[in-house]
C-alpha atoms as a PDB file:
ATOM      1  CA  UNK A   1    -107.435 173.503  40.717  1.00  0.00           C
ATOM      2  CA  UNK A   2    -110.773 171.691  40.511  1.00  0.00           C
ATOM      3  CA  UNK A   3    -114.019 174.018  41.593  1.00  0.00           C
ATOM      4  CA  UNK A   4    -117.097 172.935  42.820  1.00  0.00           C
ATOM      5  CA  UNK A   5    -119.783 173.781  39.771  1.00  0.00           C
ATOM      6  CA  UNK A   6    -123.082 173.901  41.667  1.00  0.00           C
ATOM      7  CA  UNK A   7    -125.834 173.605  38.742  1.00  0.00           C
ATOM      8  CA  UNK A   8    -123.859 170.136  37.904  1.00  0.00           C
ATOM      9  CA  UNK A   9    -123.362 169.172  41.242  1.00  0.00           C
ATOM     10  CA  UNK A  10    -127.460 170.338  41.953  1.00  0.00           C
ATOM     11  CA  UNK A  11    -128.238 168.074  39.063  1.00  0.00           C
ATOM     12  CA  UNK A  12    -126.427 165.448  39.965  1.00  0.00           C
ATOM     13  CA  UNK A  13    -128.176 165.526  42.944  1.00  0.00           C
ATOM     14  CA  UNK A  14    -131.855 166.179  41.576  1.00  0.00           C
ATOM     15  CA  UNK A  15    -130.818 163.070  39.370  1.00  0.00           C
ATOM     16  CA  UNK A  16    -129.711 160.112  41.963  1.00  0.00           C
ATOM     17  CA  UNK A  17    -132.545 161.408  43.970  1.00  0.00           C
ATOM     18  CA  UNK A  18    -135.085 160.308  41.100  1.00  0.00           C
ATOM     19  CA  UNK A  19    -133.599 156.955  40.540  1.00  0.00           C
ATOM     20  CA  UNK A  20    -133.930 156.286  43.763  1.00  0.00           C
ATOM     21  CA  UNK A  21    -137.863 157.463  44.090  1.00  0.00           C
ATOM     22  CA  UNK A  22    -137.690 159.906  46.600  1.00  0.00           C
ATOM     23  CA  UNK A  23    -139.437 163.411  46.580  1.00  0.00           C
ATOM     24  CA  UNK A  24    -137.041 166.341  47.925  1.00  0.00           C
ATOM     25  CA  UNK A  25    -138.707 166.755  51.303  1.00  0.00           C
ATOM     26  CA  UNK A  26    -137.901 162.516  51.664  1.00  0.00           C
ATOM     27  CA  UNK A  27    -134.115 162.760  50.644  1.00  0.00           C
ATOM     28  CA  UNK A  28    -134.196 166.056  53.138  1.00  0.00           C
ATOM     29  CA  UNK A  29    -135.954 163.656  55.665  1.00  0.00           C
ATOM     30  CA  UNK A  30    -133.188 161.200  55.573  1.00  0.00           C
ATOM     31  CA  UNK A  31    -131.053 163.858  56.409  1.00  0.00           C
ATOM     32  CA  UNK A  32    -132.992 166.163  59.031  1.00  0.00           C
ATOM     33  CA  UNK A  33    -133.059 168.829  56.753  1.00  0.00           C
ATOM     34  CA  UNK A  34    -136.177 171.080  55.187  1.00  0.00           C
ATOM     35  CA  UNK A  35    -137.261 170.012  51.934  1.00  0.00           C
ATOM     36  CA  UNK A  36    -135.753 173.767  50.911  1.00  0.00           C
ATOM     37  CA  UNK A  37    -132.204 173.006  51.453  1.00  0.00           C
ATOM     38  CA  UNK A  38    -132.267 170.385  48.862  1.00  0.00           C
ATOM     39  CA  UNK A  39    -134.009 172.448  46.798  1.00  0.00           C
ATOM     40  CA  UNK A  40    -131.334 174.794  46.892  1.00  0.00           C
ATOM     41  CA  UNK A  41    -128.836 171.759  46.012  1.00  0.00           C
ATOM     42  CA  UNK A  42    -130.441 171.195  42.581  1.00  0.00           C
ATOM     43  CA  UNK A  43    -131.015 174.383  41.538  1.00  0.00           C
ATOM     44  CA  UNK A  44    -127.549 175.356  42.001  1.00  0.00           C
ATOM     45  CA  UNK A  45    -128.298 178.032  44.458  1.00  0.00           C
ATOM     46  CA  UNK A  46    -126.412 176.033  47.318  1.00  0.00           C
ATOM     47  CA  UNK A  47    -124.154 172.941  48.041  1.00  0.00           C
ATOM     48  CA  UNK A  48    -124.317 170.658  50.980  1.00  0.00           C
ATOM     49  CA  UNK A  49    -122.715 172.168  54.038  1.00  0.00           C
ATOM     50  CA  UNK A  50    -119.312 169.057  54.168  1.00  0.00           C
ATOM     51  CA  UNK A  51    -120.149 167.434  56.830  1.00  0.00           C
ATOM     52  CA  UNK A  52    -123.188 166.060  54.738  1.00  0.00           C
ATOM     53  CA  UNK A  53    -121.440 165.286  51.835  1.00  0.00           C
ATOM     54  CA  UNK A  54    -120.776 161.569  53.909  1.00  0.00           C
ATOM     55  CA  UNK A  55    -124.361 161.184  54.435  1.00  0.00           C
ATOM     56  CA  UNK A  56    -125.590 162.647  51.572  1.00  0.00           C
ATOM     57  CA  UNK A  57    -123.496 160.090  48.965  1.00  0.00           C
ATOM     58  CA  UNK A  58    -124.528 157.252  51.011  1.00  0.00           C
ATOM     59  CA  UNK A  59    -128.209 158.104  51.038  1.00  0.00           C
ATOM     60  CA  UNK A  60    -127.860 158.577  47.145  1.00  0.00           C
ATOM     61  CA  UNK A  61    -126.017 155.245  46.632  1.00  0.00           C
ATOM     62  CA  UNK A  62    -122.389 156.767  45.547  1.00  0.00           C
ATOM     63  CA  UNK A  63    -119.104 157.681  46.643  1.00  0.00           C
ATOM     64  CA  UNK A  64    -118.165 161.299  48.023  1.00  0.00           C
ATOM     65  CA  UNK A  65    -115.885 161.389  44.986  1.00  0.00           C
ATOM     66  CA  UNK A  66    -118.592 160.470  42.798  1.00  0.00           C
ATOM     67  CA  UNK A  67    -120.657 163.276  43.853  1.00  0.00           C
ATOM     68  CA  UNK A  68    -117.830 165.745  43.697  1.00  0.00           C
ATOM     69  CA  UNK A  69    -117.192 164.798  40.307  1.00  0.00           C
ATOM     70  CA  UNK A  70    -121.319 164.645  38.963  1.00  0.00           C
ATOM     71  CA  UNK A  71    -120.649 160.918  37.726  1.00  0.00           C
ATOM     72  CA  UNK A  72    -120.494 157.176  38.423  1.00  0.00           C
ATOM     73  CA  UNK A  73    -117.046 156.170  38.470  1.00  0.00           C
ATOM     74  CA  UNK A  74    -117.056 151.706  37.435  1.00  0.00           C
ATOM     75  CA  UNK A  75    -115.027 150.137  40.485  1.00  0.00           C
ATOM     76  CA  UNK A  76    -112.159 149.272  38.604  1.00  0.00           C
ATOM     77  CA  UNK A  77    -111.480 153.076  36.911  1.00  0.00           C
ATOM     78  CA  UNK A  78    -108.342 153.838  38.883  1.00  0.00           C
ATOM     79  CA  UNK A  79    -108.341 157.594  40.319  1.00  0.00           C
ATOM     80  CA  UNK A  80    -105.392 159.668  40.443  1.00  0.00           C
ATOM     81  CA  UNK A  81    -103.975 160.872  43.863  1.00  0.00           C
ATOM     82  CA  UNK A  82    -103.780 164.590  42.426  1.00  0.00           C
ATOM     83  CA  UNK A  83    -107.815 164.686  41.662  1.00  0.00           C
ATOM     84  CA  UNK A  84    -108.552 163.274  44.692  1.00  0.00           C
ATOM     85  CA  UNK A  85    -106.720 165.999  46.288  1.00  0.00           C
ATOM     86  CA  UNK A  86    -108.054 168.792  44.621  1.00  0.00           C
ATOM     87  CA  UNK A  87    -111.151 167.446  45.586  1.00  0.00           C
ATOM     88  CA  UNK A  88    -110.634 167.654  48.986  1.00  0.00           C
ATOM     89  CA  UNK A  89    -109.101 171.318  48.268  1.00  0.00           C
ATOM     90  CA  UNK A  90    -111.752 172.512  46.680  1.00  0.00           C
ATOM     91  CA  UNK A  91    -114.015 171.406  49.860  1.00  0.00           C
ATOM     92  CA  UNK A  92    -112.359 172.685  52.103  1.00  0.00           C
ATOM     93  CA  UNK A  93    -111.587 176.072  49.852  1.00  0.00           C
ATOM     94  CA  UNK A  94    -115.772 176.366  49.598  1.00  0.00           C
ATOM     95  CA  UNK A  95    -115.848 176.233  53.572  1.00  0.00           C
ATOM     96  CA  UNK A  96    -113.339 178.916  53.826  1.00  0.00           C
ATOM     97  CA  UNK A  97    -115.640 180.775  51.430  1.00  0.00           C
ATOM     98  CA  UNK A  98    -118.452 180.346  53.336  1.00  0.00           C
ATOM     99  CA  UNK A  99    -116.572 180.936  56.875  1.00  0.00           C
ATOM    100  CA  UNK A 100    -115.519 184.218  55.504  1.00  0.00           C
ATOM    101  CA  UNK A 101    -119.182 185.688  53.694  1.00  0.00           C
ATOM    102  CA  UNK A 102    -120.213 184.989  58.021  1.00  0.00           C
ATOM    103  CA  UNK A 103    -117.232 186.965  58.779  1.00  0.00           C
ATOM    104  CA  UNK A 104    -117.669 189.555  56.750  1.00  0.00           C
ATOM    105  CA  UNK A 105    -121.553 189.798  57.212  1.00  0.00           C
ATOM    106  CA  UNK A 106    -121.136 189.583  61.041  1.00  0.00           C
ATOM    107  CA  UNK A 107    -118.705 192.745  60.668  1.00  0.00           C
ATOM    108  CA  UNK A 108    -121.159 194.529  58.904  1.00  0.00           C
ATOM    109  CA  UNK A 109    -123.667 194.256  61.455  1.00  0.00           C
ATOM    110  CA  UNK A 110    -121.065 194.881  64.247  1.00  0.00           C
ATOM    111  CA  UNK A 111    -120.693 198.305  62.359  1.00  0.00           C
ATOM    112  CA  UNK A 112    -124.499 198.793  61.635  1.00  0.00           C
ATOM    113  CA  UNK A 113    -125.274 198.361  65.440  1.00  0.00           C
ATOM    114  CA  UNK A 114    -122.769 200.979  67.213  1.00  0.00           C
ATOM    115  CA  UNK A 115    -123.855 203.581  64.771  1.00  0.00           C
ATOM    116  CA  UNK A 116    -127.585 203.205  65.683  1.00  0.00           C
ATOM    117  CA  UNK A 117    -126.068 202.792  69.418  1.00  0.00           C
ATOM    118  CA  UNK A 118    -124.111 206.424  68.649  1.00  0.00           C
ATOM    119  CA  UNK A 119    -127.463 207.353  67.647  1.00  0.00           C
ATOM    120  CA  UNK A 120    -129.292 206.448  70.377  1.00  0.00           C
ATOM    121  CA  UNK A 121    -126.905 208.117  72.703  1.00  0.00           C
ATOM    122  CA  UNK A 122    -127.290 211.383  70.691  1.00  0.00           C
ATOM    123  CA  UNK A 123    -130.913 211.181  70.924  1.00  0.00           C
ATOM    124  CA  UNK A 124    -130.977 210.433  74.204  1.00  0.00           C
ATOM    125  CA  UNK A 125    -128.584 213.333  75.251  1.00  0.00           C
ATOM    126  CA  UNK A 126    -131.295 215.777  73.337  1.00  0.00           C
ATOM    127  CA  UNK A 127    -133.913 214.517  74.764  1.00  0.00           C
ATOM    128  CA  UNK A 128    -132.109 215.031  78.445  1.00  0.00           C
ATOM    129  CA  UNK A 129    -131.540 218.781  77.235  1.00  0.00           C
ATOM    130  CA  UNK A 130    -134.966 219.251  76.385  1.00  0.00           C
ATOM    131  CA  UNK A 131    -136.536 218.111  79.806  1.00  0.00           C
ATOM    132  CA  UNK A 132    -138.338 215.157  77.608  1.00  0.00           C
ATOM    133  CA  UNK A 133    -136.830 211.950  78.774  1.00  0.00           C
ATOM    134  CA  UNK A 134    -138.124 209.993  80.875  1.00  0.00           C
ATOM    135  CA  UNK A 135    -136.764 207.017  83.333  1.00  0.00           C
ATOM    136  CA  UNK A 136    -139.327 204.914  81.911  1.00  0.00           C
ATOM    137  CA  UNK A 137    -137.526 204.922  78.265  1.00  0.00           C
ATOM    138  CA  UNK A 138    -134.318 202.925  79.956  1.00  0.00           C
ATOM    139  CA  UNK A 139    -136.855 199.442  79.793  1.00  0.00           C
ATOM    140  CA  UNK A 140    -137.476 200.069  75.870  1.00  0.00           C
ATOM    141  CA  UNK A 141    -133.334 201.567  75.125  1.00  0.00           C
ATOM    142  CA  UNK A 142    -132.239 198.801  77.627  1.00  0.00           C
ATOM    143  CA  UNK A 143    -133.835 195.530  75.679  1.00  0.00           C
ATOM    144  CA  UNK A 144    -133.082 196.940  72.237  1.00  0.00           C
ATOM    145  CA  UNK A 145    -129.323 197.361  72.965  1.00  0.00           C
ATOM    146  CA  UNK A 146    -129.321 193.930  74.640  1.00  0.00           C
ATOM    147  CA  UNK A 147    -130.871 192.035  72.073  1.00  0.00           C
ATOM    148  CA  UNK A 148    -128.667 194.187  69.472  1.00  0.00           C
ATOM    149  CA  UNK A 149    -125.630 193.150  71.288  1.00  0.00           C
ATOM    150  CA  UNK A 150    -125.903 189.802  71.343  1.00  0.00           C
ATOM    151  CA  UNK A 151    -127.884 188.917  67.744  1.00  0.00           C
ATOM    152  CA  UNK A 152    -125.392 191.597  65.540  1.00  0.00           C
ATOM    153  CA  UNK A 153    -122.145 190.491  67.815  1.00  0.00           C
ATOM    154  CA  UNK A 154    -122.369 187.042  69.670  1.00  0.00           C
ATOM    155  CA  UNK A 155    -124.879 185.161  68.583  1.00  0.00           C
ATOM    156  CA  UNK A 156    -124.016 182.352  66.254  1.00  0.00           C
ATOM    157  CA  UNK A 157    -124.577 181.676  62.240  1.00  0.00           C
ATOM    158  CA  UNK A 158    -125.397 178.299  62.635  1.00  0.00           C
ATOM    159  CA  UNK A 159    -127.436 175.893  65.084  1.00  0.00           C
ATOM    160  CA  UNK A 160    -126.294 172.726  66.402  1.00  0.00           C
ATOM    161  CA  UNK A 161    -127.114 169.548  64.098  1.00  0.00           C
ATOM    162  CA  UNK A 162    -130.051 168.586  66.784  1.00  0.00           C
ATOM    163  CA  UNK A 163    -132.025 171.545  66.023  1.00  0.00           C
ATOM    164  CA  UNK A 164    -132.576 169.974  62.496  1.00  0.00           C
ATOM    165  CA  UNK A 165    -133.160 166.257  63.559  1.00  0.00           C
ATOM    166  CA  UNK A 166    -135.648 167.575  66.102  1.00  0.00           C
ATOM    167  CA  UNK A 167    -138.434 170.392  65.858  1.00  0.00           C
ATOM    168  CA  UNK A 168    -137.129 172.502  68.700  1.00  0.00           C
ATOM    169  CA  UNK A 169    -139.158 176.048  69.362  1.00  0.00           C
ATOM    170  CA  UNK A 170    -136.651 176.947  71.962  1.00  0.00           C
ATOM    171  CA  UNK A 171    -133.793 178.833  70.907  1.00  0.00           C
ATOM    172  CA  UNK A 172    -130.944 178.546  74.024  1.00  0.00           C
ATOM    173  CA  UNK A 173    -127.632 179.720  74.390  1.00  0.00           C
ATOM    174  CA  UNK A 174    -126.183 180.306  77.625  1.00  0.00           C
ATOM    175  CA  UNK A 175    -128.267 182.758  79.289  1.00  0.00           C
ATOM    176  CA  UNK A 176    -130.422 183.778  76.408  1.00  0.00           C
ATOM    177  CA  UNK A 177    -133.664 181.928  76.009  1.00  0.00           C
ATOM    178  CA  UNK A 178    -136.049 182.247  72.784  1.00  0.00           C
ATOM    179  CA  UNK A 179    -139.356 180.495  72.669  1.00  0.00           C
ATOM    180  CA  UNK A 180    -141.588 180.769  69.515  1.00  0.00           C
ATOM    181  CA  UNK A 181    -144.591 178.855  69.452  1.00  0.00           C
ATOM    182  CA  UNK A 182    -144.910 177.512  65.681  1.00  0.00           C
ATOM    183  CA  UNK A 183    -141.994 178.077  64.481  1.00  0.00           C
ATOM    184  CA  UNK A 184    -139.065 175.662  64.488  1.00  0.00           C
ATOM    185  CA  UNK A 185    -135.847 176.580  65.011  1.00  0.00           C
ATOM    186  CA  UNK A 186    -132.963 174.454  62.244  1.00  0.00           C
ATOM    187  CA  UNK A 187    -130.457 175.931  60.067  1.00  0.00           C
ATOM    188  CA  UNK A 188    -132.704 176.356  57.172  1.00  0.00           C
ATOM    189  CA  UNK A 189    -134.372 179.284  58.771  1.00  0.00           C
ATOM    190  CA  UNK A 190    -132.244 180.504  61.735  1.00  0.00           C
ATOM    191  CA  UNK A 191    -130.339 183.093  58.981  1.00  0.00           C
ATOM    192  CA  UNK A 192    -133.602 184.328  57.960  1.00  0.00           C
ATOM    193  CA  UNK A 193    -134.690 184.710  61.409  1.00  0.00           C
ATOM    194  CA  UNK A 194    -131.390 186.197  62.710  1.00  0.00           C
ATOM    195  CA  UNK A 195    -131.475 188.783  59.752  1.00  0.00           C
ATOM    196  CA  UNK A 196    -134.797 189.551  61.067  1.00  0.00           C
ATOM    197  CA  UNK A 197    -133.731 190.105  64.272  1.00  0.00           C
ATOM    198  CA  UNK A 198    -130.814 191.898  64.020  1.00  0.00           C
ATOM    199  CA  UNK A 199    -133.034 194.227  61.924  1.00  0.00           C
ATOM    200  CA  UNK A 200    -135.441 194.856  64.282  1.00  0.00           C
ATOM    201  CA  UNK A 201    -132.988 195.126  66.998  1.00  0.00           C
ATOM    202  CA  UNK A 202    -131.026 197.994  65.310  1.00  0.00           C
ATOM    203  CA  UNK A 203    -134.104 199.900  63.685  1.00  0.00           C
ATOM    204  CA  UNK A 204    -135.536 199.850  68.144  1.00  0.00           C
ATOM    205  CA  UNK A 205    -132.161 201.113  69.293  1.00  0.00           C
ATOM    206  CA  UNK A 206    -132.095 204.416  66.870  1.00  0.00           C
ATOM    207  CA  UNK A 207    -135.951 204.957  66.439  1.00  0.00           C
ATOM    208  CA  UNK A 208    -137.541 204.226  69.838  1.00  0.00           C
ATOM    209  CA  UNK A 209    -135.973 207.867  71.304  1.00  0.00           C
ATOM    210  CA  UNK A 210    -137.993 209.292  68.746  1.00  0.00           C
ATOM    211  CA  UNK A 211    -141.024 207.429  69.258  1.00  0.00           C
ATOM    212  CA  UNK A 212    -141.000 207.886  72.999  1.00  0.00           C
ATOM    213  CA  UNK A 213    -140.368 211.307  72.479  1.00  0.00           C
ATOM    214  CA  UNK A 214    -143.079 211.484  70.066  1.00  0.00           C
ATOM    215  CA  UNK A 215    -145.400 209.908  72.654  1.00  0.00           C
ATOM    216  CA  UNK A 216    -144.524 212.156  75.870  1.00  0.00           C
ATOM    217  CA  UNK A 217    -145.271 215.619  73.799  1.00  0.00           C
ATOM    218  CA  UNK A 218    -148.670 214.344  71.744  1.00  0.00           C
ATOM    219  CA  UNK A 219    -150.530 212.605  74.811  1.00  0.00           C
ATOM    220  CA  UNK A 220    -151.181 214.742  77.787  1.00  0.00           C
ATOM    221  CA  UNK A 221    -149.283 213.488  81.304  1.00  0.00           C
ATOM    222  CA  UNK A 222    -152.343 211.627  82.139  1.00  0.00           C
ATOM    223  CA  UNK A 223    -152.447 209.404  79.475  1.00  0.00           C
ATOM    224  CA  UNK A 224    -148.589 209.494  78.959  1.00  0.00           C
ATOM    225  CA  UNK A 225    -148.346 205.975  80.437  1.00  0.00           C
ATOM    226  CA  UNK A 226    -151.081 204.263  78.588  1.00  0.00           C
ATOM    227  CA  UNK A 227    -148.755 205.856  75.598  1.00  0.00           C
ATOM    228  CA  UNK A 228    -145.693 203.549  77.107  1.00  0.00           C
ATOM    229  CA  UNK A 229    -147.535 200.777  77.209  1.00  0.00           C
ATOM    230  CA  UNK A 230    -148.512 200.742  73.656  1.00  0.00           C
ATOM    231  CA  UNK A 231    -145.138 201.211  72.615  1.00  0.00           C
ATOM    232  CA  UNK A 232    -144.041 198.149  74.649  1.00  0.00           C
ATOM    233  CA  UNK A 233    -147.007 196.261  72.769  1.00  0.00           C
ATOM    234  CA  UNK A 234    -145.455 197.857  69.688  1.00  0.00           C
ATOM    235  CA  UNK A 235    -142.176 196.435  70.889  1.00  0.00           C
ATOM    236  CA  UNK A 236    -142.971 193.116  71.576  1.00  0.00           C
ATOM    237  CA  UNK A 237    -144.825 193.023  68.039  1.00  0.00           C
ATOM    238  CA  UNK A 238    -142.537 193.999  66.082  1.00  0.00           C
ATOM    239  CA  UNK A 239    -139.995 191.644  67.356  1.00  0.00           C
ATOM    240  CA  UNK A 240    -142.213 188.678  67.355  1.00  0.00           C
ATOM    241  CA  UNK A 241    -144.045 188.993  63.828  1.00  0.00           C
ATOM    242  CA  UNK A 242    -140.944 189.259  61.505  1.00  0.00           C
ATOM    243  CA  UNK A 243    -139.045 186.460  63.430  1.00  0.00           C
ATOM    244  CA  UNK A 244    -142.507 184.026  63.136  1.00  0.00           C
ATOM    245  CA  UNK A 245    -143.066 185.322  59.766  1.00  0.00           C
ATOM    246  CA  UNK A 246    -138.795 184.230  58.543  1.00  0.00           C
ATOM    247  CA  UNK A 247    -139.352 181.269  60.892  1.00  0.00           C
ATOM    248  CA  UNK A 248    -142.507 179.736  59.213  1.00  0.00           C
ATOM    249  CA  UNK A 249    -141.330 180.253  55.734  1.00  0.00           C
ATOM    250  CA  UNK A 250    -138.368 179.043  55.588  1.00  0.00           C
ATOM    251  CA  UNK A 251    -138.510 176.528  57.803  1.00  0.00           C
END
């Protein structure tokens, strides 16, 4: 069974790309891509998603077989059935391997966000017993499970191929809507900003009982609701900094 070996393949890569003059951020032009991804190709840290491979080899001047195989192969070197099939096997097998790792991860976060939603319930249940909660906390609780819910369940891995042929600061997906200005949304950062979000969204949902709680027995009743607004501003912060932050460096 032929495997993929990504430092050959990523210098493969790093080598067509000099014969034919171009910088990374050029041969990542040519294929709507940040300059980062290919970086990733040539240092072996990544391959190209396959359905780039087709763009990628024609961009570079050679075949899809000759960049599976890290070589120029002369037009009359016959090639046998059984390598071009394990070629296509071992494509298709790094897909799989990729299409599980999201799996996987997305189950882990799945797990991560109904314990901090058991949590919250718990906390919220005290805080009930204890004559401390107030209506007011439901706006905070509410958006943090919401987000949580869809970023650690439904939301998807990947964008759509326009996000990285255009710069798009809209995020959209049904009836979610995410606008950052500065930041561009592609497939380069979205993981980066996803992780950030669904790390946010889970570290809200089990610590904002405590913070509310925190706020409603250290300020007096009079300034109780200036204390709720800061701790929206706090909200709003710290959902918008770390997804700017992941958004402008690695996009």
């Amino acid at each position: 069974m032929f495997d993929i070996d990504k430092e050959r393949l990523g210098a493969f890569i790093a080598e067509l790309r000099k014969e034919k003059g171009d910088t990374q951020k050029e041969l990542a032009d040519k294929l709507f891509l940040s300059n980062k991804a290919v970086s990733k190709w040539e240092t072996g840290a990544s391959i190209p998603d396959t359905t780039l491979l087709i763009p990628l080899a024609e961009i570079l001047g050679v075949s899809v077989t000759e960049l599976l195989t890290y070589q120029r192969i002369a037009p009359s070197t016959p090639i046998d059935s059984n390598q071009v099939e394990d070629l296509v096997k071992a494509a298709i097998t790094y897909t799989e391997e990729e299409q599980s790792k999201i799996f996987h991860n997305r189950r882990q976060w799945i797990f991560i966000y109904f314990l901090c939603l058991f949590l919250c319930l718990a906390e919220i249940i005290l805080l009930y017993l204890g004559s401390q909660f107030h209506i007011d906390y439901f706006i905070f609780i509410g958006m943090s499970v919401f987000f949580g819910a869809y970023f650690c369940i439904f939301a998807k891995p990947k964008l759509p191929t326009y996000y990285d042929e255009n710069k798009i600061n809209i995020y959209s997906d049904g009836i979610f809507r995410m606008n950052v200005p500065g930041v561009s949304f592609n497939n380069s950062n979205w993981p980066h900003v996803l992780q950030a979000i669904r790390c946010w969204s889970v570290i809200s949902i089990a610590g904002y009982p405590i913070l509310c709680f925190l706020t409603a027995i250290l300020l007096p009743d009079e300034l109780w609701r200036i204390g709720s607004y800061g701790i929206l501003i706090l909200y709003l912060v710290g959902l918008f900094l770390p997804v700017y932050h992941a958004g402008r460096k690695y996009q």
